[in-house]
C-alpha atoms as a PDB file:
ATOM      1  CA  UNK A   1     114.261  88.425  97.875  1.00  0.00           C
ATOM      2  CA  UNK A   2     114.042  91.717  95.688  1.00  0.00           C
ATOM      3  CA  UNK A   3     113.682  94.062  98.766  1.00  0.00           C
ATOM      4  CA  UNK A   4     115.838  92.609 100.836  1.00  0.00           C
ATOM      5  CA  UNK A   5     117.205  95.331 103.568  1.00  0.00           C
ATOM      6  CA  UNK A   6     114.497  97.799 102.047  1.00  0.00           C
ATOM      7  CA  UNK A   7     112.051  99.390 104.297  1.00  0.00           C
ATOM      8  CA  UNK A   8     109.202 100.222 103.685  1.00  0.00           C
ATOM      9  CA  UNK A   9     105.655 102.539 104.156  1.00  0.00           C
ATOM     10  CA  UNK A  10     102.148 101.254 102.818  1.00  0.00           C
ATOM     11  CA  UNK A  11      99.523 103.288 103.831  1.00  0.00           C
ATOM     12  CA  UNK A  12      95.977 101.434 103.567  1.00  0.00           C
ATOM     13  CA  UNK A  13      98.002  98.832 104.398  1.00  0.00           C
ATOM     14  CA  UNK A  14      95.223  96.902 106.750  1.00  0.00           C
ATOM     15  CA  UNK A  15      92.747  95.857 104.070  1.00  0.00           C
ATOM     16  CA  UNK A  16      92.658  95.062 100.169  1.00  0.00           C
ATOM     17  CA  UNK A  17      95.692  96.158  97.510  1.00  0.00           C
ATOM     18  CA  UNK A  18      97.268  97.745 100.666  1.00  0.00           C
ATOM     19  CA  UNK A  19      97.475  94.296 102.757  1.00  0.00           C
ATOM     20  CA  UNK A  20      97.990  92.253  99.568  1.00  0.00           C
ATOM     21  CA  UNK A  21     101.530  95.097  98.707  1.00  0.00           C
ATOM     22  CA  UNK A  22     102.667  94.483 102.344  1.00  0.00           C
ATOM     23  CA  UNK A  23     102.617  90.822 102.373  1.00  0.00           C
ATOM     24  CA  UNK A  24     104.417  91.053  98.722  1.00  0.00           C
ATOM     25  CA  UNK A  25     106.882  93.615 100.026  1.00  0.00           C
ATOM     26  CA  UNK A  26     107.642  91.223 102.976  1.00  0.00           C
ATOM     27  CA  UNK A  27     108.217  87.653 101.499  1.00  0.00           C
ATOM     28  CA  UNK A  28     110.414  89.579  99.002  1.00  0.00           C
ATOM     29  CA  UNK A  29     112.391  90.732 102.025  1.00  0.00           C
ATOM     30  CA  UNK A  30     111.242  93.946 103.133  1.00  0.00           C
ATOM     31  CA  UNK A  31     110.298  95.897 106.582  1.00  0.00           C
ATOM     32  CA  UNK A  32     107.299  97.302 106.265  1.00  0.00           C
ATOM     33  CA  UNK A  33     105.144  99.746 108.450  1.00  0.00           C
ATOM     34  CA  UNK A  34     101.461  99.132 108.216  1.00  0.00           C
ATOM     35  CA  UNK A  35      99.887 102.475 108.117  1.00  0.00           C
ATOM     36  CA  UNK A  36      96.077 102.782 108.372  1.00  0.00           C
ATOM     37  CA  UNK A  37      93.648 104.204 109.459  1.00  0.00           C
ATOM     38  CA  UNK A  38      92.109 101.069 111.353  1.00  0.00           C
ATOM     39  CA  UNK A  39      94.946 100.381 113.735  1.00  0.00           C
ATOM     40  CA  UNK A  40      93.354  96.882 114.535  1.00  0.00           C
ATOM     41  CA  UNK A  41      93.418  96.100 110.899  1.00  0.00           C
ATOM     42  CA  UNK A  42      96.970  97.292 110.579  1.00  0.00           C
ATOM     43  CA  UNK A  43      98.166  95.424 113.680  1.00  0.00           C
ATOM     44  CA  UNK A  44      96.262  92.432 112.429  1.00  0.00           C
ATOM     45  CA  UNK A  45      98.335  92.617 109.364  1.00  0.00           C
ATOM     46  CA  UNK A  46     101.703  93.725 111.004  1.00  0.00           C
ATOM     47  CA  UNK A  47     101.409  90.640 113.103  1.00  0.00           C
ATOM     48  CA  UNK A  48     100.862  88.249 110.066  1.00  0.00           C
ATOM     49  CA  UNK A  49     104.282  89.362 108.364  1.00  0.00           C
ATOM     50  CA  UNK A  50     106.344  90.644 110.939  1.00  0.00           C
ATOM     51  CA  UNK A  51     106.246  94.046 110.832  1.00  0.00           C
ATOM     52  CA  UNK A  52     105.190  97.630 112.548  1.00  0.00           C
ATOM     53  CA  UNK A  53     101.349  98.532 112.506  1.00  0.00           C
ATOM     54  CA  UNK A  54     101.062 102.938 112.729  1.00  0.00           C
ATOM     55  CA  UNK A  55      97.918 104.371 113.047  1.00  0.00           C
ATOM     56  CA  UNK A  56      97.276 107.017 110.638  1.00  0.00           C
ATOM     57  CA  UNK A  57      94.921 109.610 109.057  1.00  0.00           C
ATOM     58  CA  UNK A  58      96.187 110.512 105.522  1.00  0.00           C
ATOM     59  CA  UNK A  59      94.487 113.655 105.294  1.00  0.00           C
ATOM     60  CA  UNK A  60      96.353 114.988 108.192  1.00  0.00           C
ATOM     61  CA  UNK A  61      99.272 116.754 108.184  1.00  0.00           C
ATOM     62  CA  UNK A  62     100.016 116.139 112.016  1.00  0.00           C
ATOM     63  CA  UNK A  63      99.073 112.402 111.622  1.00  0.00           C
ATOM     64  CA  UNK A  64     100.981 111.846 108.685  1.00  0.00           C
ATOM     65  CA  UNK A  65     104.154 113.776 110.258  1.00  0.00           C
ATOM     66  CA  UNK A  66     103.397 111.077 113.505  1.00  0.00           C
ATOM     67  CA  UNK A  67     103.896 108.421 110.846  1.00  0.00           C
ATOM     68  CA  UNK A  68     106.817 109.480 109.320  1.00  0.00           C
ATOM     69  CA  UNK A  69     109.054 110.730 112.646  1.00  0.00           C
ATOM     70  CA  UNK A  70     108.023 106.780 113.686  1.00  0.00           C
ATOM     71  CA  UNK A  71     108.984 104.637 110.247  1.00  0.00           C
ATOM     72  CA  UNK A  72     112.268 106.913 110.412  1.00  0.00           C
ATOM     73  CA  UNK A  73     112.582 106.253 114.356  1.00  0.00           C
ATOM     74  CA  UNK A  74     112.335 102.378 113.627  1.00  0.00           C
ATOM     75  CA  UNK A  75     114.050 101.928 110.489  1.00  0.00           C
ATOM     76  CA  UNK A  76     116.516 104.773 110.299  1.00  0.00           C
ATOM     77  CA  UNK A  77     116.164 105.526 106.763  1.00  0.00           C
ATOM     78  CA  UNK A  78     112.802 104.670 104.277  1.00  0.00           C
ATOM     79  CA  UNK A  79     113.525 103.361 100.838  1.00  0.00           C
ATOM     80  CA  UNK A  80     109.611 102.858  99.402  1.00  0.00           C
ATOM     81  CA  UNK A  81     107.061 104.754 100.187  1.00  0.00           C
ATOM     82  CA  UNK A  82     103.359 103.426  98.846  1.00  0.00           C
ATOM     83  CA  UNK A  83     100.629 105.779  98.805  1.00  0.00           C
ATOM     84  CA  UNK A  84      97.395 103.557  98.885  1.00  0.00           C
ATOM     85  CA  UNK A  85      94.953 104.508 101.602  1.00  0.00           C
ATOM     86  CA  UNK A  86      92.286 105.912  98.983  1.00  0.00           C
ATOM     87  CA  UNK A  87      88.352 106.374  98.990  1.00  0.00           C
ATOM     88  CA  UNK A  88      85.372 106.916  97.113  1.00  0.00           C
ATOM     89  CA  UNK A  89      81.707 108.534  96.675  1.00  0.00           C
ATOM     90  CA  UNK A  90      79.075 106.335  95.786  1.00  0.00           C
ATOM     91  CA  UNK A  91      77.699 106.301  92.166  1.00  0.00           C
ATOM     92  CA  UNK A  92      75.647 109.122  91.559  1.00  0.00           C
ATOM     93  CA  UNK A  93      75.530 112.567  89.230  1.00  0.00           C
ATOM     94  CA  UNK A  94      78.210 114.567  89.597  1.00  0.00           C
ATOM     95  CA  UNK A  95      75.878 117.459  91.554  1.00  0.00           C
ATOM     96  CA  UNK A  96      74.436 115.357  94.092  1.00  0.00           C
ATOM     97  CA  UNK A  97      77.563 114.245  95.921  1.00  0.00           C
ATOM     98  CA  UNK A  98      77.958 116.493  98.758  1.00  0.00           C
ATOM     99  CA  UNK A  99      80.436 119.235  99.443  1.00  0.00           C
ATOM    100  CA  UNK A 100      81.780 117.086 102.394  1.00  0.00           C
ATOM    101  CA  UNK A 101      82.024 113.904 100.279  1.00  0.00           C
ATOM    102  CA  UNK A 102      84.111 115.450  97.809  1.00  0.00           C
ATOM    103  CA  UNK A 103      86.508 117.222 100.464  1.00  0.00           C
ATOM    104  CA  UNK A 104      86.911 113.534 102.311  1.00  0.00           C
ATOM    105  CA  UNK A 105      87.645 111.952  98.877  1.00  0.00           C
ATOM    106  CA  UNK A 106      90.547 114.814  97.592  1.00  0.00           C
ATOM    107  CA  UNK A 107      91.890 115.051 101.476  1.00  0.00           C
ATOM    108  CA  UNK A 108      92.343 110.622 101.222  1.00  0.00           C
ATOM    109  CA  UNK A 109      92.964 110.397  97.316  1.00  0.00           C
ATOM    110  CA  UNK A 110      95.302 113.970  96.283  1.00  0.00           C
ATOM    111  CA  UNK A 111      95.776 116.022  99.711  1.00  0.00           C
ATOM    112  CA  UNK A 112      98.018 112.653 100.973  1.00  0.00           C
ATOM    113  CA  UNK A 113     100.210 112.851  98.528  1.00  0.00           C
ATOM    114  CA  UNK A 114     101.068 115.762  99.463  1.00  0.00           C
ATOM    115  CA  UNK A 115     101.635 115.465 103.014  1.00  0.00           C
ATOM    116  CA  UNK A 116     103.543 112.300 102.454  1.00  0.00           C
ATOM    117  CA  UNK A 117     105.859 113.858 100.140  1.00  0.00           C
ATOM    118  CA  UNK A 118     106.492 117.152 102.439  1.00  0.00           C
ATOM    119  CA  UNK A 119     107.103 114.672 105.303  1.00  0.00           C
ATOM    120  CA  UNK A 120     109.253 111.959 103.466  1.00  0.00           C
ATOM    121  CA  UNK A 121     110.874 112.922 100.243  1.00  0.00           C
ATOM    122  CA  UNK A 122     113.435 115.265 101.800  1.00  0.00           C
ATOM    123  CA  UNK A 123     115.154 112.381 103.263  1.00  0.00           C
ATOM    124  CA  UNK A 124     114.795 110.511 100.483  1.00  0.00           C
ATOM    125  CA  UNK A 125     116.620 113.329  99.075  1.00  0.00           C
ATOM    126  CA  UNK A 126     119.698 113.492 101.403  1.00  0.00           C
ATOM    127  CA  UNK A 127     119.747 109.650 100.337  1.00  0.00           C
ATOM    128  CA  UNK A 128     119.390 110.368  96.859  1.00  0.00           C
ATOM    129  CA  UNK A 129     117.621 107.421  96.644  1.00  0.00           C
ATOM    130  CA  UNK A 130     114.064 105.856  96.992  1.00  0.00           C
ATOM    131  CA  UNK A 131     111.048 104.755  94.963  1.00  0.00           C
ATOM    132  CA  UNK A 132     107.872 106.384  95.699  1.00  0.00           C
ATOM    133  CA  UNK A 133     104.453 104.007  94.457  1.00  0.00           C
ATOM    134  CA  UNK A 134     100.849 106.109  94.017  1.00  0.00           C
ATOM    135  CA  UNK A 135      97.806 103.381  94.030  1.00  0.00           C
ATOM    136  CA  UNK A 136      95.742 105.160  90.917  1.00  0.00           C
ATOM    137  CA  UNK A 137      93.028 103.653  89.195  1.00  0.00           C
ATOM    138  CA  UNK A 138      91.907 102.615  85.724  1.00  0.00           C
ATOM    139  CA  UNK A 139      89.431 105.241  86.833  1.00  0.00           C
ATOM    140  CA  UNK A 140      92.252 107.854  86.448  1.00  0.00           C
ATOM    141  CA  UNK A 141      92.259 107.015  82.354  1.00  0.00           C
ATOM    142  CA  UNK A 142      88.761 105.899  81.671  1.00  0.00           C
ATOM    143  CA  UNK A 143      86.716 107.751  83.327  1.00  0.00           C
ATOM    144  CA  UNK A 144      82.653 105.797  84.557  1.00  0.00           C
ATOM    145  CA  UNK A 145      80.054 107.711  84.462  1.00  0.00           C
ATOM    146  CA  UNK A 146      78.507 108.810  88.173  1.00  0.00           C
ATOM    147  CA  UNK A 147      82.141 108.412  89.776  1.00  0.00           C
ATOM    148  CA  UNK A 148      83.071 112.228  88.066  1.00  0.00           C
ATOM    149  CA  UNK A 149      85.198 113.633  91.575  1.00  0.00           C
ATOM    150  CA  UNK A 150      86.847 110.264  92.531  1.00  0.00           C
ATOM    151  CA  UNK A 151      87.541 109.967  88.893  1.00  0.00           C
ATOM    152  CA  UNK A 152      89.278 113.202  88.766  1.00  0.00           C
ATOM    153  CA  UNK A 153      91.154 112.496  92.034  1.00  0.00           C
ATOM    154  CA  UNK A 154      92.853 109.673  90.582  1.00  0.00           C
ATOM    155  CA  UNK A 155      93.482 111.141  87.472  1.00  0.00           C
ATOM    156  CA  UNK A 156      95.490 114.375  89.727  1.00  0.00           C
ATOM    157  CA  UNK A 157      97.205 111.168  91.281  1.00  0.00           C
ATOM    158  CA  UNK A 158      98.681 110.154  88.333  1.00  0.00           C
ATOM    159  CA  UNK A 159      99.443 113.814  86.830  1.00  0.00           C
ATOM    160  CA  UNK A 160     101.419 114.308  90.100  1.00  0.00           C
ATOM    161  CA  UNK A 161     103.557 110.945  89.618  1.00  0.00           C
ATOM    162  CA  UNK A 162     104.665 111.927  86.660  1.00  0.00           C
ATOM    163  CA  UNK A 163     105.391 115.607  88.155  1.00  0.00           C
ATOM    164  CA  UNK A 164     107.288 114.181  90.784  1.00  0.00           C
ATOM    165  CA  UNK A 165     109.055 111.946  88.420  1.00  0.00           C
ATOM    166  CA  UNK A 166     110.143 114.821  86.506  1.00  0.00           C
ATOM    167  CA  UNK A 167     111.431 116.801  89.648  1.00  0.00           C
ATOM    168  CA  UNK A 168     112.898 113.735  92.032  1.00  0.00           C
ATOM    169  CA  UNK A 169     114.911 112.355  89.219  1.00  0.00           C
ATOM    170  CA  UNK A 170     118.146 114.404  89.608  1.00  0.00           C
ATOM    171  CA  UNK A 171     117.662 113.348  93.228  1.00  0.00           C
ATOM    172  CA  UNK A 172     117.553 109.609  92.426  1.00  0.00           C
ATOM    173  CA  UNK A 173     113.964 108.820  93.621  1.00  0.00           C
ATOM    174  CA  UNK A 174     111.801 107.329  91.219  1.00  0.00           C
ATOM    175  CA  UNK A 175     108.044 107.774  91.080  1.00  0.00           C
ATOM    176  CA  UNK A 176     105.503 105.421  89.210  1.00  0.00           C
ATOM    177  CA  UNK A 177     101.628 104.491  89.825  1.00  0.00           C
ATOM    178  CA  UNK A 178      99.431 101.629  89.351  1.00  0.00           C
ATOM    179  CA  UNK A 179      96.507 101.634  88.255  1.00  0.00           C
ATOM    180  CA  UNK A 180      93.767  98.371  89.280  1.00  0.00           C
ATOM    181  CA  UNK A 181      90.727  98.288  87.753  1.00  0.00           C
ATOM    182  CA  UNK A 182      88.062  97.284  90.819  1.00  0.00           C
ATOM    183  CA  UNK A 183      88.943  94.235  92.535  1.00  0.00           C
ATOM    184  CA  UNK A 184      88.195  92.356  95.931  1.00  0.00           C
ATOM    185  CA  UNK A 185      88.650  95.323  98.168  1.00  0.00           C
ATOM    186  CA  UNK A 186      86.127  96.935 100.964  1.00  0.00           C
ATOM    187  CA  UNK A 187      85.167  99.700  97.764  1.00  0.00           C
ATOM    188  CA  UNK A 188      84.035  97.465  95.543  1.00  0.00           C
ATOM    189  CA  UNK A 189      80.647  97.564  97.406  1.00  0.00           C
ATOM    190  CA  UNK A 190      81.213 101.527  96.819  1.00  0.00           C
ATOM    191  CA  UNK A 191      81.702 101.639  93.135  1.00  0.00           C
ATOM    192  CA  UNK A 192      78.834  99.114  91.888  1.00  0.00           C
ATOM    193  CA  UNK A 193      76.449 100.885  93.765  1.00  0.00           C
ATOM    194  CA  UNK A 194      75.764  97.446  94.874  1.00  0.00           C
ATOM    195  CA  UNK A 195      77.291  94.153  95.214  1.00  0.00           C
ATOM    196  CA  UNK A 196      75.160  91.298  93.585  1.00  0.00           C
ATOM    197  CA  UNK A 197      75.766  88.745  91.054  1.00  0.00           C
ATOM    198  CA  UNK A 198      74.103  90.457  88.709  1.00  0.00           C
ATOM    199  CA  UNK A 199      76.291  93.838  89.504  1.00  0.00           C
ATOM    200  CA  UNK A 200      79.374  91.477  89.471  1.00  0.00           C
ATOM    201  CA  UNK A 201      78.652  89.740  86.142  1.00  0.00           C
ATOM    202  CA  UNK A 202      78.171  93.320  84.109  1.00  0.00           C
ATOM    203  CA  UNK A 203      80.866  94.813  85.784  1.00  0.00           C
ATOM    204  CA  UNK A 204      82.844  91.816  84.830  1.00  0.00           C
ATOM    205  CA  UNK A 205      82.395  92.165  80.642  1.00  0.00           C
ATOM    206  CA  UNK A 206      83.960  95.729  80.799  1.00  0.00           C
ATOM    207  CA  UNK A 207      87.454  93.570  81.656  1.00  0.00           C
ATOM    208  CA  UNK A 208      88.431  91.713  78.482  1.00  0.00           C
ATOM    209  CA  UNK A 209      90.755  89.066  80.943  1.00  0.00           C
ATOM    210  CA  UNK A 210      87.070  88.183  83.099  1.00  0.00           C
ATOM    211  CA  UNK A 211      88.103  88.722  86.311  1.00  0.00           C
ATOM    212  CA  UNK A 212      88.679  91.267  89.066  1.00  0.00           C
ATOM    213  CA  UNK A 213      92.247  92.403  90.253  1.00  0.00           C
ATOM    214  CA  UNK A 214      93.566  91.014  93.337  1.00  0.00           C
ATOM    215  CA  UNK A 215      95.541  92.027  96.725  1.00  0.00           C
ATOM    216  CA  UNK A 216      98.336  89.630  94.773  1.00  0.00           C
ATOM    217  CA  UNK A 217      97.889  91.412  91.698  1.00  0.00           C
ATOM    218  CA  UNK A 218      98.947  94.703  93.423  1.00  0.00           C
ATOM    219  CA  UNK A 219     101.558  92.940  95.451  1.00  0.00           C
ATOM    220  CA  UNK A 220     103.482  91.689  92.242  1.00  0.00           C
ATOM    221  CA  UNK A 221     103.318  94.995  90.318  1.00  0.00           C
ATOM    222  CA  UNK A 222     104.270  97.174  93.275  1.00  0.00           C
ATOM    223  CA  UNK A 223     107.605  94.661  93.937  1.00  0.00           C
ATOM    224  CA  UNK A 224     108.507  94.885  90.728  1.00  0.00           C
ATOM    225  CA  UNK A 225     108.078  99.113  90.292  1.00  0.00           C
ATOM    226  CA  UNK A 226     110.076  99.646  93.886  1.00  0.00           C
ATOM    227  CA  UNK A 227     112.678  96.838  93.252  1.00  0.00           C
ATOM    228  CA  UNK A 228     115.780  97.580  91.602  1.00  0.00           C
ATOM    229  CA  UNK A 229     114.450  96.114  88.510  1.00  0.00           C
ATOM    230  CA  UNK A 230     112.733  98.807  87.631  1.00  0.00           C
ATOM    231  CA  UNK A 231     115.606 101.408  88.442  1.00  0.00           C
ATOM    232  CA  UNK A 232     114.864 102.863  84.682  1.00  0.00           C
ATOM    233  CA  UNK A 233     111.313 103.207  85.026  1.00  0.00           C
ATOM    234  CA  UNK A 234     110.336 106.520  86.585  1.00  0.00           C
ATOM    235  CA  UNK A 235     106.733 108.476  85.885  1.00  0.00           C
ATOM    236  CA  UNK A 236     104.832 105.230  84.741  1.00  0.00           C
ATOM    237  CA  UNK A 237     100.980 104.932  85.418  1.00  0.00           C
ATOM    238  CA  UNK A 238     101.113 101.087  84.976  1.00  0.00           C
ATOM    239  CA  UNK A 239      97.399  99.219  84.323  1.00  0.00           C
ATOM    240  CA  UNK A 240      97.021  96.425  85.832  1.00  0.00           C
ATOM    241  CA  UNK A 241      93.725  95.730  84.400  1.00  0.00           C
ATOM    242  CA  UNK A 242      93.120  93.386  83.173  1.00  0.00           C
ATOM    243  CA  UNK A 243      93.100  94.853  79.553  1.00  0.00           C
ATOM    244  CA  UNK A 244      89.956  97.378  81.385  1.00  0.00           C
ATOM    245  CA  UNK A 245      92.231 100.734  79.578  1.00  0.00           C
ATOM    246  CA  UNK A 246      92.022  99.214  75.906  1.00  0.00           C
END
């Protein structure tokens, strides 16, 4: 029961890492809010552990105020905040993905970081206390080939942790990231192009462990980075890759 009495924000928290951090979060002991886009998916998964499903739109400053004003309403204070909810283009070169494609993808990926933190970190603040988790990628470090603008919006993820590590310190709220290499998730489809066993198998010899990462996978790193465990750890991009980074 590390999180006991913690509360708790996941955004993408219907589907894939984001569902697999809230069900960690919540056998460890915390309240959680289900954010998401899909309110069905988030209710789905509210109901499963007990906790409150919000409909939300990342990209939106009005949305993600709406989300905020109700995890403070039901909780009274927020001690983690996990920024997952993230998208991708599909592979292609760099000059073919459209202008909209790339606005969706830095609005979802980088442009929600920002509205959660104008929304949430000045309570966290006042608390002076709180641990703030950014969903990265591997793609963030190593970049793939024909993924060039969702590569560079996780890399900006992980350049702002470590900003807002730097500047929420004095203020006792820690910032880290993860960073999953492609794993059982509704993208996967999105960044193989294709999902076949053939697609699988390659995909599959670029990860020296042999295997994707997993809702759990997320679930355990996240608990451990917003538990008081990790209360000296602040500005870490942590791979959980399954060696992918080496």
């Amino acid at each position: 029961m590390r999180l006991a009495g913690r509360t708790a924000i996941v955004t993408g928290g219907g589907s894939g890492f984001g569902a697999g951090i809230v069900r960690a979060f919540a056998a460890e002991g915390a309240r959680v809010m289900v954010a998401d886009l899909n309110r069905a998916a988030a209710e789905a998964v509210a109901a499963e552990v007990g906790g409150l499903a919000q409909a939300v739109d990342v990209s939106n400053d009005a949305s993600v105020a709406a989300m905020a004003a109700a995890a403070f309403g039901a909780f009274g204070t927020l001690d983690i905040l996990v920024n997952n909810a993230g998208i991708t283009h599909l592979p292609q070169p760099m000059e073919d993905v459209t202008e909209a494609e790339f606005d969706r993808v830095l609005a979802v990926n980088a442009k929600s970081v920002f509205l959660t933190a104008r929304h949430i970190v000045p309570r966290m603040k006042a608390a002076r206390a709180g641990a703030i988790l950014n969903v990265a990628s591997t793609a963030g470090l190593s970049p793939r080939p024909r993924l060039s603008w969702y590569n560079a919006s996780k890399g900006w993820m992980i350049t702002a942790t470590k900003s807002m590590a730097v500047e929420l310190a004095p203020a006792g709220v820690r910032v880290n990231a993860i960073c999953p290499v492609a794993g059982e998730t509704p993208l996967l489809k999105s960044f193989m192009g294709e999902d076949t066993p053939e697609m699988r198998a390659k995909f599959l010899t670029t990860i020296p462990l042999g295997r994707f990462s997993t809702p759990a996978d997320m679930g355990a790193a996240a608990v451990f980075l917003c538990s008081p465990e990790a209360s000296m750890i602040t500005g870490v991009a942590l791979e959980v890759d399954g060696g992918r980074c080496i």
